[in-house]
N, C-alpha and C. Protein backbone atom coordinates (compact mmCIF):
# COMPACT_ATOMS: atom_id res chain seq x y z
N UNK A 1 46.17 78.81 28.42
CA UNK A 1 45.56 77.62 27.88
C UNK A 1 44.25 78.00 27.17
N UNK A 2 43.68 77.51 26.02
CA UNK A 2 42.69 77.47 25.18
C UNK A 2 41.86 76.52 25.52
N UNK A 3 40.64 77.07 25.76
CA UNK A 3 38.98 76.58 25.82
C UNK A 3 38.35 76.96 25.02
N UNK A 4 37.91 75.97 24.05
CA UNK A 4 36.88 75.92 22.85
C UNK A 4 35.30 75.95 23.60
N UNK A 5 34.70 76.95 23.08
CA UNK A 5 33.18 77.30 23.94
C UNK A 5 32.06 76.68 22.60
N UNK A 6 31.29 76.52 23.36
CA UNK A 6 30.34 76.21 22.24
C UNK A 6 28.88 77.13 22.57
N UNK A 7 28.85 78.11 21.60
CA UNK A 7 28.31 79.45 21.59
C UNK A 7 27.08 79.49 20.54
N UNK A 8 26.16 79.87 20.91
CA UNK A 8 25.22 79.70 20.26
C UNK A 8 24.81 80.97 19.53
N UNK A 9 24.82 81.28 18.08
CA UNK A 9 24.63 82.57 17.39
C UNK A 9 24.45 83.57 18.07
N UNK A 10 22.84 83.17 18.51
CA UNK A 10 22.05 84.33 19.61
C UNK A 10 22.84 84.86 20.39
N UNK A 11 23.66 84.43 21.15
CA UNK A 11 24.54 84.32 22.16
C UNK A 11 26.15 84.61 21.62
N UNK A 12 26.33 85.07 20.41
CA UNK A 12 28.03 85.82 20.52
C UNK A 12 27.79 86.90 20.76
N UNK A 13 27.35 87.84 20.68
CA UNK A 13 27.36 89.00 21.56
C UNK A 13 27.74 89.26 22.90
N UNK A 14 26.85 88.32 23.86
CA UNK A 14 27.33 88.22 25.00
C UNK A 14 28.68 87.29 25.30
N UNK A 15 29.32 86.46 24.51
CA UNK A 15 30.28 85.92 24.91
C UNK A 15 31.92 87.20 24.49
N UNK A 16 31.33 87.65 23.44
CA UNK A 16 32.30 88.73 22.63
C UNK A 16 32.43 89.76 24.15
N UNK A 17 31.47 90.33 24.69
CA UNK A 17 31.37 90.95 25.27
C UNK A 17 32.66 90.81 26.44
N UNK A 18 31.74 89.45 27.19
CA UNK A 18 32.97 88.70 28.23
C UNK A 18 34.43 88.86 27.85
N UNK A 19 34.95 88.81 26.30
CA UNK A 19 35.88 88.54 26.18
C UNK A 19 36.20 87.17 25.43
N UNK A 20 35.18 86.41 24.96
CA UNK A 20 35.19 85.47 23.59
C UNK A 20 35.98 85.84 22.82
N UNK A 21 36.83 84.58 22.12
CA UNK A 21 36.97 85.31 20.58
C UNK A 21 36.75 84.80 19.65
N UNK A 22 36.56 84.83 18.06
CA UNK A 22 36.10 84.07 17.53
C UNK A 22 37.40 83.18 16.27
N UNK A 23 37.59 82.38 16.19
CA UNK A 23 38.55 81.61 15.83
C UNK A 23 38.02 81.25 14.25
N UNK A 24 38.07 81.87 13.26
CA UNK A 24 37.23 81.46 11.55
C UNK A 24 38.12 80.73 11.58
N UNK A 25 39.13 80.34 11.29
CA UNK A 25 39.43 78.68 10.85
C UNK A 25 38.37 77.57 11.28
N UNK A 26 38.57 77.41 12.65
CA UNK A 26 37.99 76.33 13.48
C UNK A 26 36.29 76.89 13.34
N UNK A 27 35.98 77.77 12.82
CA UNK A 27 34.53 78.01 13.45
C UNK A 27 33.63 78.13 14.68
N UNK A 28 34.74 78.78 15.85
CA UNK A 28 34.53 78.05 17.30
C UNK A 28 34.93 79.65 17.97
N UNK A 29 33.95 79.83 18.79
CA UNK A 29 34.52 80.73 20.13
C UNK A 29 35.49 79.59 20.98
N UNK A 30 36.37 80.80 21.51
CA UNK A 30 37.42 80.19 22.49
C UNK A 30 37.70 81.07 23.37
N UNK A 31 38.36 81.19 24.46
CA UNK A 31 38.72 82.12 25.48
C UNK A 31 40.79 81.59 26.05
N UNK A 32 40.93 81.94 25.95
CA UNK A 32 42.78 81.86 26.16
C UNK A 32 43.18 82.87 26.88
N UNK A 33 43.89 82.47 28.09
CA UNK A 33 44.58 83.45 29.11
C UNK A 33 43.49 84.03 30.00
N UNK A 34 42.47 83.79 30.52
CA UNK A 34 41.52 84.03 31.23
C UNK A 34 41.36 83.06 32.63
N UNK A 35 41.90 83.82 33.61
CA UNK A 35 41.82 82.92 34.74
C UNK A 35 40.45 82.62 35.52
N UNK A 36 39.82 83.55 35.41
CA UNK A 36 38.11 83.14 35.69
C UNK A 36 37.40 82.47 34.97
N UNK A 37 37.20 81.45 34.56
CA UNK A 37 36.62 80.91 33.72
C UNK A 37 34.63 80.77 33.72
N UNK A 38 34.18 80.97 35.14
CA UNK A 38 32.79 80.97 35.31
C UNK A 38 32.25 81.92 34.75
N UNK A 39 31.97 82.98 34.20
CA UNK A 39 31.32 84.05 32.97
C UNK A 39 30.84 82.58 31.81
N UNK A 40 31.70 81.97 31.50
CA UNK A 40 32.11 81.04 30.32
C UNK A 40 31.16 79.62 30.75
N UNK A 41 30.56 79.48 31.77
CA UNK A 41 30.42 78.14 32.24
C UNK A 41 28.75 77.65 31.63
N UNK A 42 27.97 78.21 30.94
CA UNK A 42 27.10 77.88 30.08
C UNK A 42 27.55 77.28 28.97
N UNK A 43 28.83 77.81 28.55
CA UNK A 43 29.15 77.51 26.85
C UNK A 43 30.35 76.65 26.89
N UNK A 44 31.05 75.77 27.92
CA UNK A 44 31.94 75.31 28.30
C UNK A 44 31.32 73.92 27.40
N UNK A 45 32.12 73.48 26.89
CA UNK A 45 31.77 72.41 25.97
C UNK A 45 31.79 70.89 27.57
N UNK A 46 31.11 69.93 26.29
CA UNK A 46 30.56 68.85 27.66
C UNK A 46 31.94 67.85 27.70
N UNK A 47 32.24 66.90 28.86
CA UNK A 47 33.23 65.91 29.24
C UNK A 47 33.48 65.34 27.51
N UNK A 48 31.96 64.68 26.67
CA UNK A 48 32.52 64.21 25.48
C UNK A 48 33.65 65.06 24.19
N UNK A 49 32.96 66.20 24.40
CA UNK A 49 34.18 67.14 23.65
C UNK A 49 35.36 67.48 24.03
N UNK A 50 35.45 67.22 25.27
CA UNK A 50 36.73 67.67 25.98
C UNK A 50 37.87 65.92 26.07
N UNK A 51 37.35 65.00 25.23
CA UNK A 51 37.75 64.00 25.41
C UNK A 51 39.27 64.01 24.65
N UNK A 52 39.87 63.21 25.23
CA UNK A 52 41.70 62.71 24.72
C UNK A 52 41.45 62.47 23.22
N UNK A 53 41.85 62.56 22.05
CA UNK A 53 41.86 62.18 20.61
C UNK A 53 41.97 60.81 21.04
N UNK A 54 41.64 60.06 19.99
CA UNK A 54 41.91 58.15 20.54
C UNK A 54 42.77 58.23 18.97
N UNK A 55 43.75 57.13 19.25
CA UNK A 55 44.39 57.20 17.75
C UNK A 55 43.74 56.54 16.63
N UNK A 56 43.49 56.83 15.28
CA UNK A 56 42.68 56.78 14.82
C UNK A 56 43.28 54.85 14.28
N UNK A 57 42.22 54.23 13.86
CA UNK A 57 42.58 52.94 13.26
C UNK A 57 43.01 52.93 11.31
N UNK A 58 43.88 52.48 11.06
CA UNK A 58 44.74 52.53 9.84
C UNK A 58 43.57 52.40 8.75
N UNK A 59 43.77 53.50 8.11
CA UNK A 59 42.88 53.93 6.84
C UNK A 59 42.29 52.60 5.58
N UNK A 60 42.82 51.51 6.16
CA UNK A 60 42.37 49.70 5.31
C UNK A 60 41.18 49.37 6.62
N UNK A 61 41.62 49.34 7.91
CA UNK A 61 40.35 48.74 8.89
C UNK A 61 39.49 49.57 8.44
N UNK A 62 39.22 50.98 8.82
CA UNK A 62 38.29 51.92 8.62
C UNK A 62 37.56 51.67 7.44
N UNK A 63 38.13 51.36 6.28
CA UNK A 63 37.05 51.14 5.35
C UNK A 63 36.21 49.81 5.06
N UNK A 64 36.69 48.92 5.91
CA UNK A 64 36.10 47.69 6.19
C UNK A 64 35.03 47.84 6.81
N UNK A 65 34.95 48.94 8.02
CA UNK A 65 33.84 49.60 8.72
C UNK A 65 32.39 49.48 7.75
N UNK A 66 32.86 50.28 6.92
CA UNK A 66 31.77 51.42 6.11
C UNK A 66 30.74 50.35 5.65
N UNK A 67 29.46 50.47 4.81
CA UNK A 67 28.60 49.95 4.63
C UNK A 67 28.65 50.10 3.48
N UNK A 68 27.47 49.92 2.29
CA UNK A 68 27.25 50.73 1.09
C UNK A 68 26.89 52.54 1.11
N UNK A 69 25.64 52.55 2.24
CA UNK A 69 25.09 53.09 2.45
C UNK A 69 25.86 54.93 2.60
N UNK A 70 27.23 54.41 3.35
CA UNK A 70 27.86 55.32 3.87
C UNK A 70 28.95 56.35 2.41
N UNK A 71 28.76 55.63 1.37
CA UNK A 71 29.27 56.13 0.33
C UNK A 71 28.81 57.87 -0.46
N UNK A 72 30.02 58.39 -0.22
CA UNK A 72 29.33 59.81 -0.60
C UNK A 72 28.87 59.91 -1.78
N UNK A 73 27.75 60.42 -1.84
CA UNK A 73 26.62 60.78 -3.46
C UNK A 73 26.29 61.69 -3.85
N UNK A 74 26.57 62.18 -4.79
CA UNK A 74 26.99 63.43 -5.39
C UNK A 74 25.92 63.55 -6.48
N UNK A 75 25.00 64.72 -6.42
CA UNK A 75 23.64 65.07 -7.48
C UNK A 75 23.12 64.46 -7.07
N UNK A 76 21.96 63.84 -7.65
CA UNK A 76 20.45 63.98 -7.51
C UNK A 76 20.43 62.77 -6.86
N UNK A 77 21.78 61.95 -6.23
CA UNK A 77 21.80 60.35 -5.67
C UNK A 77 21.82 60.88 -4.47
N UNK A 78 22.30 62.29 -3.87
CA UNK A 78 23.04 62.77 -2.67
C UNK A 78 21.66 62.28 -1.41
N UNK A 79 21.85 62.09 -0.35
CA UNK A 79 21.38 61.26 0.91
C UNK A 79 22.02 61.52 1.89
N UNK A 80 21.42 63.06 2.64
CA UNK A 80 21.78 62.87 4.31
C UNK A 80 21.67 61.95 4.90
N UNK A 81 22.99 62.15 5.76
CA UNK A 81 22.73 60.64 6.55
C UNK A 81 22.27 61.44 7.80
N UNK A 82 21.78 60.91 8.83
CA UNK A 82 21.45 61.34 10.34
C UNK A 82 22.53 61.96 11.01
N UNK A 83 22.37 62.13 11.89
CA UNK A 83 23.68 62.91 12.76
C UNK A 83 23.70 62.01 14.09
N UNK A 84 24.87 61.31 14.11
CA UNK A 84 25.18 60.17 15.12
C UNK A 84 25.03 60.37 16.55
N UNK A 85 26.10 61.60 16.15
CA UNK A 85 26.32 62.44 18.14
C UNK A 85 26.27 63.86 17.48
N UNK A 86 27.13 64.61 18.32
CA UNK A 86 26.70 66.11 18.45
C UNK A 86 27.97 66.90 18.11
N UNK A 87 28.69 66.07 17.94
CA UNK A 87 30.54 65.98 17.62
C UNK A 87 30.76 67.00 16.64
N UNK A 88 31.72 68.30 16.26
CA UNK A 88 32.43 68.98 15.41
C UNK A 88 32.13 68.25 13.90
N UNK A 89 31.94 68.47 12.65
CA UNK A 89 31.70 67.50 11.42
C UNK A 89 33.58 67.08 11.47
N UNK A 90 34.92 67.99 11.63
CA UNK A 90 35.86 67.61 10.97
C UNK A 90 36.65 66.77 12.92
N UNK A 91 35.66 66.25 13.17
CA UNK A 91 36.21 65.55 14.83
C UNK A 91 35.03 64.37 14.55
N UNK A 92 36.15 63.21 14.86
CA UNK A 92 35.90 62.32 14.82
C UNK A 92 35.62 61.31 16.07
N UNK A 93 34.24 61.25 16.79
CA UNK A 93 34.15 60.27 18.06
C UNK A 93 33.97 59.34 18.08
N UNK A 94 34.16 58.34 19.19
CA UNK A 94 33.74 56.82 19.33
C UNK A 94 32.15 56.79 18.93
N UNK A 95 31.72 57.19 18.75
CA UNK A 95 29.51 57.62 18.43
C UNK A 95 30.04 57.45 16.78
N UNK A 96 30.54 58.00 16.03
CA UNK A 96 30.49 58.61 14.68
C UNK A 96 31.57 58.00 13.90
N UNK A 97 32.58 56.96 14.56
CA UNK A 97 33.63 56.69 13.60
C UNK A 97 33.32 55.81 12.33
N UNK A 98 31.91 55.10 12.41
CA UNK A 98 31.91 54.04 11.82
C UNK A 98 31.12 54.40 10.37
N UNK A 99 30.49 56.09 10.63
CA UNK A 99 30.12 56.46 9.65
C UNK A 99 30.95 57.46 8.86
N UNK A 100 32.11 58.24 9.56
CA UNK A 100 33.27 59.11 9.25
C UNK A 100 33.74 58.27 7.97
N UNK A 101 33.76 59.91 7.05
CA UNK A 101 34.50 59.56 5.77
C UNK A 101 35.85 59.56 5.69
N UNK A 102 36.56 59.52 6.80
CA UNK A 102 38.08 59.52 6.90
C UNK A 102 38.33 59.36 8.20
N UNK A 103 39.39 58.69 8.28
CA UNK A 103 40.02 58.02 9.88
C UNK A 103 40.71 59.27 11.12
């Protein structure tokens, strides 16, 4: 089974070490087939990341959601928005759905 770690730069060395690996698609240390899992228990992602997917609501509600505000702006209009929760950018949580550019 696969555990997504959440590893902090400073800190792949020592997870590589343990036996981390690093996953470039996802951008994510993970550990798979490792029955000890405590080495890992600093970087063990929290209950909210480890949460069930919720099914997402049909791509017409979702944009009823959105505001003006939330519209992506491209050149010299462009406007970070804040960061809701602490969530993956391409994972979508109950904290962040209402500003998510896709369902």
């Amino acid at each position: 089974m696969r555990l997504n770690l959440k590893v902090p730069f400073a800190e792949k060395d020592q997870a590589k070490k343990l036996g981390a690996r690093w996953d470039a698609g996802r951008k994510i240390w993970y550990i798979e087939g490792i029955g000890d899992t405590g080495p890992f228990a600093r970087w063990s992602p929290t209950p909210h990341d480890a949460s069930p997917a919720v099914p997402h609501a049909p791509r017409q509600a979702a944009a009823k959601t959105r505001d003006a505000s939330a519209k992506v702006q491209i050149g010299r209009n462009y406007v970070a928005l804040p960061r809701v929760c602490e969530c993956l950018p391409w994972e979508v949580c109950d904290k962040c759905r209402a500003t998510a550019l896709t369902n």
